[in-house]
Each structure stands twice: as structure tokens, then as C-alpha cells.
Protein backbone atom coordinates (compact mmCIF):
# COMPACT_ATOMS: atom_id res chain seq x y z
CA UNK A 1 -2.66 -34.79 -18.53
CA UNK A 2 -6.43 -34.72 -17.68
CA UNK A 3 -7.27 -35.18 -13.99
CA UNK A 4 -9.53 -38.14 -12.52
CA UNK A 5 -13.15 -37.69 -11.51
CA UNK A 6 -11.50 -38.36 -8.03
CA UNK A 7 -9.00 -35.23 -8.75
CA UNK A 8 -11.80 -33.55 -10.14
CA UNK A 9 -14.39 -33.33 -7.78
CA UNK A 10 -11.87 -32.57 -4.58
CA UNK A 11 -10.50 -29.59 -6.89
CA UNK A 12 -14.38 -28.58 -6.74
CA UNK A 13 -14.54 -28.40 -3.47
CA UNK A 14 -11.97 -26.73 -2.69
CA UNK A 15 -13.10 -24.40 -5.20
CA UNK A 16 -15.96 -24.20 -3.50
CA UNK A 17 -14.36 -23.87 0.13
CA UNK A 18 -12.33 -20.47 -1.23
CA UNK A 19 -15.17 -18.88 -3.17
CA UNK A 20 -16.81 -18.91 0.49
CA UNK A 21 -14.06 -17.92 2.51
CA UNK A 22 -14.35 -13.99 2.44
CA UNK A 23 -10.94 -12.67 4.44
CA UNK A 24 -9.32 -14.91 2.01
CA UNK A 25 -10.73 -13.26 -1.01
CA UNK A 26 -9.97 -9.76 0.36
CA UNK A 27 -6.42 -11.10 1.34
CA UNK A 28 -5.70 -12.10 -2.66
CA UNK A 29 -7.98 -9.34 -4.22
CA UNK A 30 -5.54 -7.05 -5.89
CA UNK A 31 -6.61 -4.03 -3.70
CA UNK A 32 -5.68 -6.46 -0.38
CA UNK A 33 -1.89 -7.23 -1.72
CA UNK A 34 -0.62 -3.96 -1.28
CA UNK A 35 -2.84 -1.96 1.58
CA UNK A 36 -0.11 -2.72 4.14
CA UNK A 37 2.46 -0.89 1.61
CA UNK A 38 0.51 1.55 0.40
CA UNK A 39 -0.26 2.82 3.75
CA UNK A 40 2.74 2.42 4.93
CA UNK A 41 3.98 4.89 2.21
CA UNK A 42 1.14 7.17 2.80
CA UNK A 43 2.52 7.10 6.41
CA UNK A 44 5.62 7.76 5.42
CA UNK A 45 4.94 10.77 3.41
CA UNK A 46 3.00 12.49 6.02
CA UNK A 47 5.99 11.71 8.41
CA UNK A 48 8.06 13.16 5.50
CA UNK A 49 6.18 16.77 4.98
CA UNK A 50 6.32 16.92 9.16
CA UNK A 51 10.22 16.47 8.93
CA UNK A 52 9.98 19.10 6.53
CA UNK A 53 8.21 21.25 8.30
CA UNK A 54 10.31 20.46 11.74
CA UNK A 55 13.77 21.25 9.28
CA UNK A 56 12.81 24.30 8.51
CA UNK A 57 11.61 25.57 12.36
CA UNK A 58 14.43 24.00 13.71
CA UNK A 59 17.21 25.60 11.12
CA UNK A 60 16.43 28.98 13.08
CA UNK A 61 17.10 27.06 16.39
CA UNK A 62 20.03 24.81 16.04
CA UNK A 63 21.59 23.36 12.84
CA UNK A 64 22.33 19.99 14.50
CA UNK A 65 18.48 20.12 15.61
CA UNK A 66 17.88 20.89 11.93
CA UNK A 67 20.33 17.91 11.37
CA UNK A 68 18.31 14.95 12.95
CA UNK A 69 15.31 16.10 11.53
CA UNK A 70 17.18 15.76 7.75
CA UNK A 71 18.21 12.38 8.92
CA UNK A 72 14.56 11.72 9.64
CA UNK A 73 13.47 12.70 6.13
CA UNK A 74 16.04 10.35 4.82
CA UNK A 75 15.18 7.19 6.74
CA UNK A 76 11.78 7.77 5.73
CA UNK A 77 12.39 8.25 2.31
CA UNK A 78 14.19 4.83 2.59
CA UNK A 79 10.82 3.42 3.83
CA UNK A 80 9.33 4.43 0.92
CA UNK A 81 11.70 3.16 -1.75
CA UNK A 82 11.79 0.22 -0.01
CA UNK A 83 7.69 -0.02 0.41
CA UNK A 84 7.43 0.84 -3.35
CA UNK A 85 9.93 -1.87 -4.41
CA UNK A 86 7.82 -4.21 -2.35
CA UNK A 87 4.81 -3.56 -4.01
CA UNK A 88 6.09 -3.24 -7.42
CA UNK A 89 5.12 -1.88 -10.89
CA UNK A 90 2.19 -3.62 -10.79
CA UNK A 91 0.96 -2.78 -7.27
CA UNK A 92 1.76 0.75 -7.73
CA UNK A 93 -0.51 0.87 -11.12
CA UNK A 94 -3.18 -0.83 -9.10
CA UNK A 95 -2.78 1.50 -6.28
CA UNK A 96 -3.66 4.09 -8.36
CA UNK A 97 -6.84 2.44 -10.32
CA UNK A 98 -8.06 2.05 -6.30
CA UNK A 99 -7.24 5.85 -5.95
CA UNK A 100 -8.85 7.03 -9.05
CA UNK A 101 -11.94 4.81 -8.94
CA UNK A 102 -12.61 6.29 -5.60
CA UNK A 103 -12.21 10.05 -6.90
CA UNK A 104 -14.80 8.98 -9.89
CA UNK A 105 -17.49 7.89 -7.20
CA UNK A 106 -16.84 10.17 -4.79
CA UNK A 107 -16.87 12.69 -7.65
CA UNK A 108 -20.49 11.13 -8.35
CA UNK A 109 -21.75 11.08 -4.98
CA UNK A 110 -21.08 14.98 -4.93
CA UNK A 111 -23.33 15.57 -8.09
């Protein structure tokens, strides 16, 4: 069903109205759908070598010390399955484009 001249020149400007609006382009650019889960699992993984770390200092302390740091490994590994589920195959992939295209330049700044 073709659309009006009416129809047509309102879907211009609105068009228009989002080509200008800048947060909203970085909101819905593929790199601004997942930042808040991507850093949220790069949180989480820093949180989840510390508990590491803290496991294996506190195992010569107390093993119920050693305990609640184990538990905090697992509810942040939980925040991670859950982040990556959020963002998806697709996210992840992209992710990972943002990661490597970053290496590349900063690879070519360096030369």
C-alpha cells in the first residue's frame, strides 16, 4: 500500500528530526545497545579474578572466610550469564568487532 504525499512528507521529517538527534543515534548504534552489558561483564570479571584472589588468601585463614568469597565468585558469575544472555549472540559478536577494531587502530597508532 503506497503512502500519501501527506504520509510521505511527515515520514521525512521525522526522518529528518532522528538523523539530527545525536544521543539518539549513539543510543541505537550497535556499539550503544550493549555498553551497559558489556561493562557490566567486564565489571564482573574483574570482581571475579579479585574473589579469586581473596579465595585463595583467605583458604590459609579460615575456610568459611574462603567460603563467602566462593559464594562471591558464584553470584558474579551469575551476573555474567545473565549480562551475556541479555546481550545475546549478536551483541556478543559485535562486542567483539568494537574490541578488535580498537586493537587494529591502536595497533596503528603505535607504528
Amino acid at each position: 500500500m503506497a503512502l500519501s504525499e501527506d504520509e510521505q512528507r511527515i515520514l521525512r521529517q521525522i526522518e529528518q528530526e532522528l538523523e539530527n538527534d545525536s544521543k539518539f543515534a549513539q543510543a541505537v548504534s550497535p556499539s550503544g545497545l550493549y555498553t551497559h552489558s558489556a561493562k557490566t561483564v567486564r565489571w564482573a570479571a574483574v570482581g571475579l579474578v579479585g574473589c579469586l584472589v581473596l579465595l585463595v588468601v583467605l583458604l590459609q585463614v579460615h575456610y568459611l572466610a574462603a567460603f563467602v568469597a566462593f559464594v562471591g565468585m558464584l553470584a558474579l558469575l551469575a551476573v555474567i550469564e545473565r549480562n551475556a544472555r541479555a546481550m545475546g549472540k549478536a551483541g556478543i559478536q559485535d562486542v567483539a568487532g568494537a574490541i578488535r577494531k580498537a586493537r587494529s587502530t591502536a595497533g596503528r597508532r603505535l607504528q
